[in-house]
Protein backbone atom coordinates (compact mmCIF):
# COMPACT_ATOMS: atom_id res chain seq x y z
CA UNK A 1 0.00 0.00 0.00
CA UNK A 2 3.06 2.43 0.75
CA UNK A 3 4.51 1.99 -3.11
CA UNK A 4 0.49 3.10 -3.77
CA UNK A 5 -0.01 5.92 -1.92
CA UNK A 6 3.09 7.26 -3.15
CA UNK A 7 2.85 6.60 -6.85
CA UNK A 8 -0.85 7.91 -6.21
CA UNK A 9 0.33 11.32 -4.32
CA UNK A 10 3.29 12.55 -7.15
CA UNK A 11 0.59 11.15 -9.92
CA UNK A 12 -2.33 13.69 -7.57
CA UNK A 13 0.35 16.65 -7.55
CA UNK A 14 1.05 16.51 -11.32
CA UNK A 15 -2.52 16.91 -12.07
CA UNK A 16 -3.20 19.78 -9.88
CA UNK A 17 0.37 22.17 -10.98
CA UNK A 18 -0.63 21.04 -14.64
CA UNK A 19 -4.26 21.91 -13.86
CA UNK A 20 -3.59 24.98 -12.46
CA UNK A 21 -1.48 26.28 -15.00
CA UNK A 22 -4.27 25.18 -17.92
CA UNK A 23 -6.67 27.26 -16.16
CA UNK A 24 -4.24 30.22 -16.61
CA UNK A 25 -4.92 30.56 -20.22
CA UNK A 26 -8.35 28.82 -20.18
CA UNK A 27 -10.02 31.98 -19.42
CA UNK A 28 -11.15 32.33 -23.32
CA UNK A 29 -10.97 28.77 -24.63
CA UNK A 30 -13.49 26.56 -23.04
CA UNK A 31 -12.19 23.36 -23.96
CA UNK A 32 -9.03 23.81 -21.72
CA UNK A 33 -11.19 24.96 -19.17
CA UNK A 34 -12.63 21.43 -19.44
CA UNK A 35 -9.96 19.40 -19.28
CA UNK A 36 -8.22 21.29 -16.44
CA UNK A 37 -11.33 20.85 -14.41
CA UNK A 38 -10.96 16.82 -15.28
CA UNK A 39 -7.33 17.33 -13.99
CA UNK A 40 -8.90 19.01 -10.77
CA UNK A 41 -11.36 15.99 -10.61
CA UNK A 42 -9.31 12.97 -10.80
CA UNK A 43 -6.57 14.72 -8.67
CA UNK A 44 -9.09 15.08 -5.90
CA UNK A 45 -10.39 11.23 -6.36
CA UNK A 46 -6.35 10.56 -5.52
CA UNK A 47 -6.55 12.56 -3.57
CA UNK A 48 -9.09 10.25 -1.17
CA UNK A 49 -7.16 7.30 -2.15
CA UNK A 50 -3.75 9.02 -0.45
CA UNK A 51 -5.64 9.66 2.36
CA UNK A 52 -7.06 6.07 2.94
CA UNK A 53 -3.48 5.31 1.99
CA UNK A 54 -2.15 7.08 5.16
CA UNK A 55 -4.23 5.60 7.18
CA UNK A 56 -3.46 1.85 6.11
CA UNK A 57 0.12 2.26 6.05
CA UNK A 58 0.19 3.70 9.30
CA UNK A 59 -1.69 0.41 10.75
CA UNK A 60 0.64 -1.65 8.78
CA UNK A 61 3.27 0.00 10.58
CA UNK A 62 1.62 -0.26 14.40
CA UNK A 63 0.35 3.34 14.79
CA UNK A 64 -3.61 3.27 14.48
CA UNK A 65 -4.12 6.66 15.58
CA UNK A 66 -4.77 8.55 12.11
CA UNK A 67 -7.61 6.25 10.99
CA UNK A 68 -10.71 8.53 13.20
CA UNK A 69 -8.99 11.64 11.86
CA UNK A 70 -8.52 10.32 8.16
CA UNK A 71 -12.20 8.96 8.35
CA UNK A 72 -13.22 12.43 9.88
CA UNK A 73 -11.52 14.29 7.25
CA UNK A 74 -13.05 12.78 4.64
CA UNK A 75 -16.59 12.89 6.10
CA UNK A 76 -16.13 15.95 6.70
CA UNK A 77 -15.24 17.30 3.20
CA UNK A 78 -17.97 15.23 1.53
CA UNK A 79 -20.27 17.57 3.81
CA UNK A 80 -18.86 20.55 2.41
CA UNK A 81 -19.38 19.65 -1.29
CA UNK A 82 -22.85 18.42 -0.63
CA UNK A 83 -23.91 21.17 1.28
CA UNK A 84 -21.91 23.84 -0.74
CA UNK A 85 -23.98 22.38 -3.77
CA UNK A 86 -27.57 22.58 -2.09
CA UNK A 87 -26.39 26.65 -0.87
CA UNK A 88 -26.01 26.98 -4.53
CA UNK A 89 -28.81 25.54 -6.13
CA UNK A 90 -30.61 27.41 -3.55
CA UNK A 91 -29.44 30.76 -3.81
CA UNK A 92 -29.00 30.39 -7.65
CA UNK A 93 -32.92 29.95 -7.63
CA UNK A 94 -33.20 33.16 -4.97
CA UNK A 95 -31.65 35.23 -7.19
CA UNK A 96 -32.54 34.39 -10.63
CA UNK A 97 -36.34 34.74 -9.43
CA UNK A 98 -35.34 38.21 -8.14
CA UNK A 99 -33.61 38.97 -11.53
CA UNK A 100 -31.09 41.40 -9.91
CA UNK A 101 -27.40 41.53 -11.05
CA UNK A 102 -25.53 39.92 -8.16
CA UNK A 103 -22.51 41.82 -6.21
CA UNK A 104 -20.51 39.99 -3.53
CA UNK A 105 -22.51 41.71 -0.95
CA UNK A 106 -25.31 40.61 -1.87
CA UNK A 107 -24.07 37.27 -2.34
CA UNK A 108 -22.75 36.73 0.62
CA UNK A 109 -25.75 37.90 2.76
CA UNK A 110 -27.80 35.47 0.33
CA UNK A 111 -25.88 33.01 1.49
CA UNK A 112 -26.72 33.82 4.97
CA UNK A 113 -27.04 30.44 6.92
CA UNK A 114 -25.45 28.43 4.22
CA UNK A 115 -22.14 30.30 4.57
CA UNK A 116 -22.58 29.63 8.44
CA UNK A 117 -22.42 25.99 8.03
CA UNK A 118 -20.04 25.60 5.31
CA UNK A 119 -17.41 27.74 7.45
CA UNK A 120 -18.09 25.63 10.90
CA UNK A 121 -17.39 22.64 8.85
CA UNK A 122 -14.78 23.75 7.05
CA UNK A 123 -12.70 24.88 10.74
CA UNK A 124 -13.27 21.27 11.33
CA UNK A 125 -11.63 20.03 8.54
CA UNK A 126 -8.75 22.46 9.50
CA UNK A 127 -8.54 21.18 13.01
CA UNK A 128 -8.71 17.98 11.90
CA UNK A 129 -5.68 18.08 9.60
CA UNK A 130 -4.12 20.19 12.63
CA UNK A 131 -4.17 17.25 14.65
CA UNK A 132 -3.23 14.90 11.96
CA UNK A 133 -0.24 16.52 11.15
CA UNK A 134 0.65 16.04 15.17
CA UNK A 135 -0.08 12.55 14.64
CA UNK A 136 2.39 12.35 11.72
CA UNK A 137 4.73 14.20 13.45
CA UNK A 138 4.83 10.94 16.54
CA UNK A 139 4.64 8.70 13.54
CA UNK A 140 7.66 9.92 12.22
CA UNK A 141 9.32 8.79 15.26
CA UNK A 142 8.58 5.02 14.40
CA UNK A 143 8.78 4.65 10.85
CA UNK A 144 11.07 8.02 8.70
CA UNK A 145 12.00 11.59 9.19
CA UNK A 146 10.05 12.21 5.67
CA UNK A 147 6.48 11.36 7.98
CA UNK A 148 7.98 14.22 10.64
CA UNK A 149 8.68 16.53 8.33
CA UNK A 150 5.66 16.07 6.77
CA UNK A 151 3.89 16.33 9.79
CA UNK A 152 5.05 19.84 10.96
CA UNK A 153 4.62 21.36 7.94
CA UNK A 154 1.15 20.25 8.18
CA UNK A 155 0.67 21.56 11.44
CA UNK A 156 1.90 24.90 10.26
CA UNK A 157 -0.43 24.84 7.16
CA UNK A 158 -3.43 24.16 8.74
CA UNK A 159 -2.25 27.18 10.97
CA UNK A 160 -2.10 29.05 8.62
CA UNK A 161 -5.47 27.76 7.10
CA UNK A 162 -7.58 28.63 10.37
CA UNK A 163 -5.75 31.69 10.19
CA UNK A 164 -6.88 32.71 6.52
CA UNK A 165 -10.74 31.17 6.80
CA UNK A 166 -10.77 33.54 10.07
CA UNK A 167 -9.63 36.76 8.04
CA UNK A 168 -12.35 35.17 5.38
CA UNK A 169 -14.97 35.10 7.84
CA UNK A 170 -14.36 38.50 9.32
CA UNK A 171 -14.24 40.09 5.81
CA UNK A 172 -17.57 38.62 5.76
CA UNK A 173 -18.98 39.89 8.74
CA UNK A 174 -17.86 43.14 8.58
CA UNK A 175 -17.34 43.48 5.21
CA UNK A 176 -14.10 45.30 5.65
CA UNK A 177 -12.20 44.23 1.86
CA UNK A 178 -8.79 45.29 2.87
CA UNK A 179 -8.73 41.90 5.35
CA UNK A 180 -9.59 40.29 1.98
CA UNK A 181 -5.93 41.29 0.48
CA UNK A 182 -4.47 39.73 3.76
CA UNK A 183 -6.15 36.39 3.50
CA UNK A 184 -5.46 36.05 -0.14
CA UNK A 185 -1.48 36.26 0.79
CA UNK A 186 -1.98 33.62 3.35
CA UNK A 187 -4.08 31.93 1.52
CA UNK A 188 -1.32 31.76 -1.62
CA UNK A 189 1.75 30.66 1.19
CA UNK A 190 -0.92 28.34 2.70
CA UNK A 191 -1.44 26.36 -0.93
CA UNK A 192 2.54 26.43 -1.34
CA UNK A 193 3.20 25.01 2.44
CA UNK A 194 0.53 22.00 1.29
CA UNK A 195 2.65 21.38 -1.92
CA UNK A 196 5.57 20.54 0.19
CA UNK A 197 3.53 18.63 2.75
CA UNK A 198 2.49 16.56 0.15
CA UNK A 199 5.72 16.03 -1.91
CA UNK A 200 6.82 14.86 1.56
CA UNK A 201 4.07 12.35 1.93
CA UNK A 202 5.13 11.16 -1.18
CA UNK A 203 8.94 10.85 -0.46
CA UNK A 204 7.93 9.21 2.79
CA UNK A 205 5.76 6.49 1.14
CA UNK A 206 8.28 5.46 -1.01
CA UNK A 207 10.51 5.66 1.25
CA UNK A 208 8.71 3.27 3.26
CA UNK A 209 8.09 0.91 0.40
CA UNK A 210 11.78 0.55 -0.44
CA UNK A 211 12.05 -0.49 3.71
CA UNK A 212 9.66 -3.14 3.04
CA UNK A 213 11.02 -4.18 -0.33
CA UNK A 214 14.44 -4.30 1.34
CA UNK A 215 13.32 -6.11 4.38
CA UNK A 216 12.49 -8.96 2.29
CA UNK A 217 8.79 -11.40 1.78
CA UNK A 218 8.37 -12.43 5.08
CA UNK A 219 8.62 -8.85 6.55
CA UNK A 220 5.77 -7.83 3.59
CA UNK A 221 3.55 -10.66 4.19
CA UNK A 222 3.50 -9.47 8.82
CA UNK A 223 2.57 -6.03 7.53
């Protein structure tokens, strides 16, 4: 499962950098605009196969304690996309009845409730990966330095994360823009800091795979 979840995370980072930098030119040709969002698509289905991953390899290696947060995370995002989808159908119905050109004012107090619920949940999902990252960080101890490395650079990204959806929410509330400017710069060293957590996720399941290659059948077979 280790030679997995790495070949999985490198194949899930390729498609989002190449994604991303389709959708820099896809603003006026639709058809790259399509295929990037593919890319976005299949990198996130990886995406949930690198987490399961974690969690499996981890147990193979006799420290169960990510499983409840990997499970949680995952529940947890699923809830955002369903609910994020209902708050749009919803408010895409509001305001095409009321035929008014939308601003993001007006957006966001459509939003109203929805917003509320999608932001509670989505703290949780930061807190979540806070204390996964700590559990990384002790599971380094056992198996590679790649898994603590990896771990405290997730605890500093999701940080930085509850840092950023805070600024987002208060720009929100109080609908001061300038805190907007100041998220988006945390926001942009917050998506670098999760690049290198998971280039070393990947480094660190291979690196366990060549352990367990190395360590011959009979090792492979107990885990």
């Amino acid at each position: 499962m280790a030679r997995t979840g790495g070949v999985c995370t490198f194949l899930m980072i390729g498609l989002m950098v190449l994604g991303f930098l389709l959708s820099l030119v896809a603003q006026n040709q639709p058809v790259i605009g399509i295929i990037a969002f593919v890319m976005y698509l299949a990198a996130f289905v990886l995406w949930f196969v690198v987490m399961i991953a974690i969690k499996v390899n981890c147990d193979q290696n006799g420290y169960p304690r990510v499983g409840g947060l990997v499970w949680s995370i995952l529940a947890l995002t699923l809830a955002v996309i369903v609910v994020g989808i209902v708050a749009a159908i919803v408010v895409g119905t509001q305001m095409g009845r009321s035929g008014a050109t939308p601003d993001p004012q007006t957006m966001l107090r459509a939003f109203g409730l929805w917003a509320v619920i999608i932001g509670l949940v989505a703290l949780a999902i930061h807190f979540c990966f806070l204390f996964l990252g700590m559990r990384l960080n002790e599971f380094g101890a056992i198996a590679s330095g790649a898994w603590k490395g990896a771990g405290i650079v997730l605890i500093i990204a999701a940080c930085l994360g509850l840092l950023t959806l805070v600024l987002y929410i208060a720009t929100a509330l109080t609908q001061a823009w300038g805190i907007l400017i100041a998220a988006g710069i945390l926001g942009f060293i917050g998506l670098i800091l999760w690049l290198v957590v998971w280039i070393l996720v990947g480094i660190a399941f291979m690196g366990d795979a060549g352990r367990m290659a190395a360590a011959g059948p009979a090792a492979v077979q107990r885990r």
